[in-house]
Structures are given as C-alpha cells and as structure tokens.
Protein backbone atom coordinates (compact mmCIF):
# COMPACT_ATOMS: atom_id res chain seq x y z
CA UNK A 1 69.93 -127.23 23.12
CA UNK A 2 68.81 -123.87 24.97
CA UNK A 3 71.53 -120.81 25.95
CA UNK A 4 71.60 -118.99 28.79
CA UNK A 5 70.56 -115.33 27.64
CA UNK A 6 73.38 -113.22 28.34
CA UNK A 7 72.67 -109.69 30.04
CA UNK A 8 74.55 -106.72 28.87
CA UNK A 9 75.94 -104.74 32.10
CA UNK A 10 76.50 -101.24 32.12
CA UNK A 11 80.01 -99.60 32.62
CA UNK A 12 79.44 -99.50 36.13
CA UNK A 13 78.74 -103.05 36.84
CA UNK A 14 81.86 -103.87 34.75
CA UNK A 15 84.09 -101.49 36.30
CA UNK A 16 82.35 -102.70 39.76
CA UNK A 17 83.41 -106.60 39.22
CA UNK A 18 86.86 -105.05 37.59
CA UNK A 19 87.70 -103.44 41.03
CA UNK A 20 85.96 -105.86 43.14
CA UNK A 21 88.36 -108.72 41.62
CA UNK A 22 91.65 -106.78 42.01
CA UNK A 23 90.70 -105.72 45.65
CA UNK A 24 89.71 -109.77 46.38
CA UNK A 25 92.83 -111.03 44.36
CA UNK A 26 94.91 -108.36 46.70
CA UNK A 27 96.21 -106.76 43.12
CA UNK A 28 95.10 -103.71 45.66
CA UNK A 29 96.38 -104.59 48.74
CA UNK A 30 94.30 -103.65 52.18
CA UNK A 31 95.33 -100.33 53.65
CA UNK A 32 96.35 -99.23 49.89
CA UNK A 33 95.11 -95.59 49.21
CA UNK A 34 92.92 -95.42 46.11
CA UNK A 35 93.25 -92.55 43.55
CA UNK A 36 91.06 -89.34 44.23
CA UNK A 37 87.35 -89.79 42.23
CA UNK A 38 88.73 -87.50 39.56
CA UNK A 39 92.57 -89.44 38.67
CA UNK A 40 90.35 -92.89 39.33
CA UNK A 41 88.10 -91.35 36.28
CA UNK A 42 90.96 -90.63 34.06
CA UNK A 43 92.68 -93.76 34.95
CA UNK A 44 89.23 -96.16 33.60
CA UNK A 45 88.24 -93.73 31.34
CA UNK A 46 84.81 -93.50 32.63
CA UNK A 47 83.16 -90.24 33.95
CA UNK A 48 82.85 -89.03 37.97
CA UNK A 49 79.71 -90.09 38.10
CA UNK A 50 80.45 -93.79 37.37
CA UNK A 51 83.21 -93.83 39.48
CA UNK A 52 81.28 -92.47 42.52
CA UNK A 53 78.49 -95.11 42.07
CA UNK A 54 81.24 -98.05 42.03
CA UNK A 55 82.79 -96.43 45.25
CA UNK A 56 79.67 -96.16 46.85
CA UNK A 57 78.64 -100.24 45.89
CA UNK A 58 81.93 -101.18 47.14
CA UNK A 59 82.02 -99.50 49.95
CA UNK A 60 78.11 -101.09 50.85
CA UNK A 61 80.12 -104.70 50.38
CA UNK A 62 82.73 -103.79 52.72
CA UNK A 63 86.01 -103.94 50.11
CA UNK A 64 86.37 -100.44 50.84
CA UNK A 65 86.54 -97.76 53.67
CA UNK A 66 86.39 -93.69 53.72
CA UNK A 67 89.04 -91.89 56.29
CA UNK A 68 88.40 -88.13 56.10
CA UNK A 69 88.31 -87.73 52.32
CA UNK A 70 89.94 -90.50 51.41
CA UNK A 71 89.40 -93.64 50.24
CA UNK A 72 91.09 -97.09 51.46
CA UNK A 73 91.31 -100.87 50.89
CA UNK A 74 89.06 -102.29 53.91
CA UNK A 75 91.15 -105.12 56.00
CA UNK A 76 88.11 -107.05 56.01
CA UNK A 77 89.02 -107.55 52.28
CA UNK A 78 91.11 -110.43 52.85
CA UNK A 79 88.21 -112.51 53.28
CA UNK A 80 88.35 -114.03 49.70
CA UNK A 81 87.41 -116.97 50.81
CA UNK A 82 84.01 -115.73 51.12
CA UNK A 83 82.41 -116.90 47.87
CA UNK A 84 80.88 -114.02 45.91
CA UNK A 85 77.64 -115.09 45.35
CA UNK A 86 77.14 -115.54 49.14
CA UNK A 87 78.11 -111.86 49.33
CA UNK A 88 75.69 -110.34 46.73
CA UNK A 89 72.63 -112.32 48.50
CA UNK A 90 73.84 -111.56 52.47
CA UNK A 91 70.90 -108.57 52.32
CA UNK A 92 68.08 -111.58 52.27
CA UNK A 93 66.10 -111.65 55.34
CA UNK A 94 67.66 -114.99 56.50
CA UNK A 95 71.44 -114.10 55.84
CA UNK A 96 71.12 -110.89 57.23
CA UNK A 97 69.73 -112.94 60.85
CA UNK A 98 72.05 -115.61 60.64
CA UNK A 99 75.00 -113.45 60.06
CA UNK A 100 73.54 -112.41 63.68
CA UNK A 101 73.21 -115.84 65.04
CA UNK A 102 77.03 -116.69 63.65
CA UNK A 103 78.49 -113.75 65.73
CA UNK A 104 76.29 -114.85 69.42
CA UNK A 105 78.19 -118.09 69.06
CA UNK A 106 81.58 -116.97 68.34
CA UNK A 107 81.98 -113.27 69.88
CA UNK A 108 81.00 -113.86 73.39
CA UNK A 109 83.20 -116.62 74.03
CA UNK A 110 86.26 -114.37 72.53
CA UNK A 111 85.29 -111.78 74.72
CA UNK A 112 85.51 -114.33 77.76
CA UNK A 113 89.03 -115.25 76.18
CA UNK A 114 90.32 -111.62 75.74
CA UNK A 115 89.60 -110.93 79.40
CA UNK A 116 91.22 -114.62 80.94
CA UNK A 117 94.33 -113.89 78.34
CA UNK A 118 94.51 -110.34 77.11
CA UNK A 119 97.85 -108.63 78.17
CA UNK A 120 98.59 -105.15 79.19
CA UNK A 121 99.81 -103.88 75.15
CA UNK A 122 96.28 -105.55 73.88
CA UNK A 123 94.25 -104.49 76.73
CA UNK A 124 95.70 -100.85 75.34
CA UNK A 125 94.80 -101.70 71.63
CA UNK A 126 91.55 -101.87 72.63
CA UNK A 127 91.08 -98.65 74.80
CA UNK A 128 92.51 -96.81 72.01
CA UNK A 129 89.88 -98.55 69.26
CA UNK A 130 87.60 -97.17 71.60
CA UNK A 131 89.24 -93.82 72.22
CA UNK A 132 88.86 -93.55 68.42
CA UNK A 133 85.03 -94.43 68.26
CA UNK A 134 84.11 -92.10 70.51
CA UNK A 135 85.38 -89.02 68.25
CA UNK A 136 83.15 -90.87 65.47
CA UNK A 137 80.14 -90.91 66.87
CA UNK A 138 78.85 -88.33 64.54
CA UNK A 139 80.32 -89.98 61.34
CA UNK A 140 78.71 -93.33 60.30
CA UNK A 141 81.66 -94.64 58.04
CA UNK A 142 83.98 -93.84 60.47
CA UNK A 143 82.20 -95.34 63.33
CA UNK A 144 81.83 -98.75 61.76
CA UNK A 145 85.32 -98.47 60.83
CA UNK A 146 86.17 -98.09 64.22
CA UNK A 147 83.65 -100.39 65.44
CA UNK A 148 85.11 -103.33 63.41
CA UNK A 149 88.78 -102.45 64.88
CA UNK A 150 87.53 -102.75 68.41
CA UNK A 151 85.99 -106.32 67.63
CA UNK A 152 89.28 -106.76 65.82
CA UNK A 153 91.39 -105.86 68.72
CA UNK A 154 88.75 -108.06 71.07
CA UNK A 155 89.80 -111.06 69.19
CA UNK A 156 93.31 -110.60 68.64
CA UNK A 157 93.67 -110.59 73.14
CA UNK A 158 92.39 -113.87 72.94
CA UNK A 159 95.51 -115.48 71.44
CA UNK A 160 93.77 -117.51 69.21
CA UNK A 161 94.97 -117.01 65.40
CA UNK A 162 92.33 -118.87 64.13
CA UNK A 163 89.62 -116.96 65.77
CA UNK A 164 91.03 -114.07 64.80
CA UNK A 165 91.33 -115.43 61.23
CA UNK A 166 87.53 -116.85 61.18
CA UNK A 167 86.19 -112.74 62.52
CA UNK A 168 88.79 -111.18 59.72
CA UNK A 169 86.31 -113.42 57.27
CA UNK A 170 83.40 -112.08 57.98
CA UNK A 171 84.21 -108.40 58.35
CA UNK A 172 82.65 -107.43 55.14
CA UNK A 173 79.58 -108.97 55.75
CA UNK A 174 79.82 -107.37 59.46
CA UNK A 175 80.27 -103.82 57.85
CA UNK A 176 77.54 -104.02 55.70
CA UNK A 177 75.18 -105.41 58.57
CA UNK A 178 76.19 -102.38 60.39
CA UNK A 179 75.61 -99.79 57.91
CA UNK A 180 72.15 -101.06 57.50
CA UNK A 181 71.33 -101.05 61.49
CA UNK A 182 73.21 -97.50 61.75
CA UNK A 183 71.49 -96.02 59.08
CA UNK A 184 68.33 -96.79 59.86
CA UNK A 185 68.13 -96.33 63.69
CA UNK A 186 68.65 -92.94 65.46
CA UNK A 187 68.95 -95.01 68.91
CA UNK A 188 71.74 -97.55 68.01
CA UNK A 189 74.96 -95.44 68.09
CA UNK A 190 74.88 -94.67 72.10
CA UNK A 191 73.94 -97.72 72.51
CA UNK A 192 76.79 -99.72 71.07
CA UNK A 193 79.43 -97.86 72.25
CA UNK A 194 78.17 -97.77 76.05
CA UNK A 195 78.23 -101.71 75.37
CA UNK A 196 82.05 -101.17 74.17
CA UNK A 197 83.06 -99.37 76.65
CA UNK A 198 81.45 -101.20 79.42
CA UNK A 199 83.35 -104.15 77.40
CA UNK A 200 86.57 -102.77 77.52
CA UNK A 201 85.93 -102.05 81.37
CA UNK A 202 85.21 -105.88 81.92
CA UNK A 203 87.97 -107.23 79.78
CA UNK A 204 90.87 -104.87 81.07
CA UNK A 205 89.45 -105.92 84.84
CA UNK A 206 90.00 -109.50 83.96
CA UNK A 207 86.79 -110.44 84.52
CA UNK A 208 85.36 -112.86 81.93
CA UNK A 209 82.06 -113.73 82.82
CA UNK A 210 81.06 -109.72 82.75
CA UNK A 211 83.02 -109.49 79.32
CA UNK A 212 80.82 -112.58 77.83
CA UNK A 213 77.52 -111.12 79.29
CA UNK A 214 77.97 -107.52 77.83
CA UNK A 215 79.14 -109.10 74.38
CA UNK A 216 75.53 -111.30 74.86
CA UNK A 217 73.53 -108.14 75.53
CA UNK A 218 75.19 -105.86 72.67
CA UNK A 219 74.45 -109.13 70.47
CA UNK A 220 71.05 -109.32 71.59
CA UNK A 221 70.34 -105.89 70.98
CA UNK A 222 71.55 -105.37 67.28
CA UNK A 223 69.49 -108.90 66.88
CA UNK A 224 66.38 -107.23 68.02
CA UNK A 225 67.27 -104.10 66.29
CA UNK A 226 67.80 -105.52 62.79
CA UNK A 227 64.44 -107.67 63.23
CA UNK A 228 62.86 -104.21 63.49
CA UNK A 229 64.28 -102.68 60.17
CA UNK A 230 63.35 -105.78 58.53
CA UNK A 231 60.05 -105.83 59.49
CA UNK A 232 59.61 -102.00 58.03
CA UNK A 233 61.42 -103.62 54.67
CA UNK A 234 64.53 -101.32 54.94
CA UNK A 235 66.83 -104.01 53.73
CA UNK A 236 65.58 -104.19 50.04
CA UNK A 237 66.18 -100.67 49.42
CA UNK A 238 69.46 -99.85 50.67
C-alpha cells in the first residue's frame, strides 16, 4: 500500500486555514471587528508580516473586508455552504466565466422583481448603497464593498428570502470576481456605477423591464470585461 505524501505548510497557510475555519464556522461572527495587525500578532504568536499576508489571502477569498483602517468579518461569510475546495479553484478560467453566467440568470430577473415589489424603505436602502459607492470610487475595497451591498439591497426589494439567501452564497466568490475585474481595468469603475445608478433610477420608477435590461447590460459588460483579462492571463497571478 502507497501514502499520500504529506506537504509541510508554512505558518501562514496554517494560520490562514486556522482563521478561515473560525470565520466559516461563525466562531467570528460577520460584522465582528478583528484585532489591529499588531494585537492579531501577539494574539497567534506569529510576526506582522505573517499576519498581513493571511489578511491579505482572506480578504482575496472574500471572508474579510477593510473599512477605513479596519478590518471586518465580510457578510458574504455566511456562505459555508460553499464547499472549500470549490473556493480555492473559482480563479480557473471556467469558474471564473460561469460564476458570470450564474449571475445573468439570476440577477436580472431580481432586478425585474425589486422594481414590480420594492417598497418605499427598500427603494431607500438602495439609493443610500449607492450614495455610499459613489464616495468610493477612488478606493477599490471599499467600492466592492459597497458594490456587493447595492446587489444586496437589489435582492432583498424583491421579497424573496430565498433569492436573497442563494446571492448571500455567492458573495465571496462575487468579491473576488470583482477585485480581479477592478484591478485590472482602468475603465470599469464609471462604468458600473452609471449602470447602478441608472438601476436604481429604473427600479425606484417601478419600471421592470428597464431594471432587467440595465442589470443585462452591466452583466454583459463585466462578461466581456473579464474575457479580456483572461485572455492577457491576469487571473493566474493575482
């Protein structure tokens, strides 16, 4: 009989699956405030350094999120019943795309939803999402941070829990989508949010069929967008 060779990991792939667990078995809790870089340090007993490059994988996978300075437990952590290995390989070529195709099927036909059924308070909760996103244009974090509220927000005017539930699932894999498409395109940004806002427009009118076309054209344009930085090989080396 043949073993498996077994792979030693370095500090900061254990400490990297240590936080990863507590943050997916809600040990930390979404919205909890993490410990600055230097008390996290002391608390592992591991150096800055290692502490920064866990922080900076976890916030890639979407477990985590910077406000300002500090650092959070993302929302779109509660999707645990993502399996893990499907998260470590969603950079591939063909995940990355589908993750695409997955949102043209569902997203449009909330934002038809949000505009037949959204009422005045969520109407609101969406024009401040985007009030918010357009003081973070200039911050990439922040932006998809905001971004993924908005979509949030979108959802929960449709009245449908279990939409709401299925988008909340696939957050992280949204976030890190985004942060490959907004780091990697100077064009993108002003885009997206004239797409949100004309959104917002549509769905606070009441007027589904423009909501579900300008969720179909923002759609189509991160698909064609991401095709691009995959053909140029981007996705490999974030």
């Amino acid at each position: 009989m043949k073993f498996k060779r077994i792979e030693k990991r370095s500090v900061t792939e254990e400490i990297i699956e240590y936080l990863k667990n507590e943050i997916l078995n809600h040990t930390l809790k979404p919205g909890e405030r993490l410990p600055s870089e230097e008390n996290l340090a002391k608390q592992l007993g591991v150096g800055r350094g290692t502490v920064r490059e866990t922080l900076r994988v976890l916030l890639y996978l979407g477990l985590i999120e910077r406000r300002g300075k500090a650092t959070y437990i993302s929302y779109a952590a509660n999707a645990q019943s993502i399996p893990t290995d499907f998260l470590q390989r969603v950079h591939k070529h063909e995940d990355v795309m589908k993750m695409i195709e997955v949102r043209k099927i569902i997203e449009p036909r909330a934002a038809e939803l949000a505009a037949e059924r959204g009422n005045p308070e969520k109407v609101e909760k969406i024009e401040r999402c985007l009030q918010e996103m357009e003081r973070t244009l200039d911050n990439v974090e922040d932006f998809i941070r905001c971004d993924n509220e908005f979509h949030l927000a979108v959802f929960e005017a449709t009245g449908n829990p279990i939409l709401l539930e299925i988008i909340r699932s696939l957050q992280m894999i949204m976030k890190k989508n985004q942060a490959i498409i907004l780091r990697n395109s100077e064009t993108i940004k002003p885009r997206s949010f004239a797409y949100h806002k004309e959104l917002c427009q549509a769905i606070k009118d009441g007027n589904d069929k423009k909501a579900r076309e300008v969720m179909e054209h923002h759609l189509n344009d991160i698909e064609r967008e991401m095709y691009l930085i995959l053909r140029k090989g981007v996705v490999e080396a974030q």
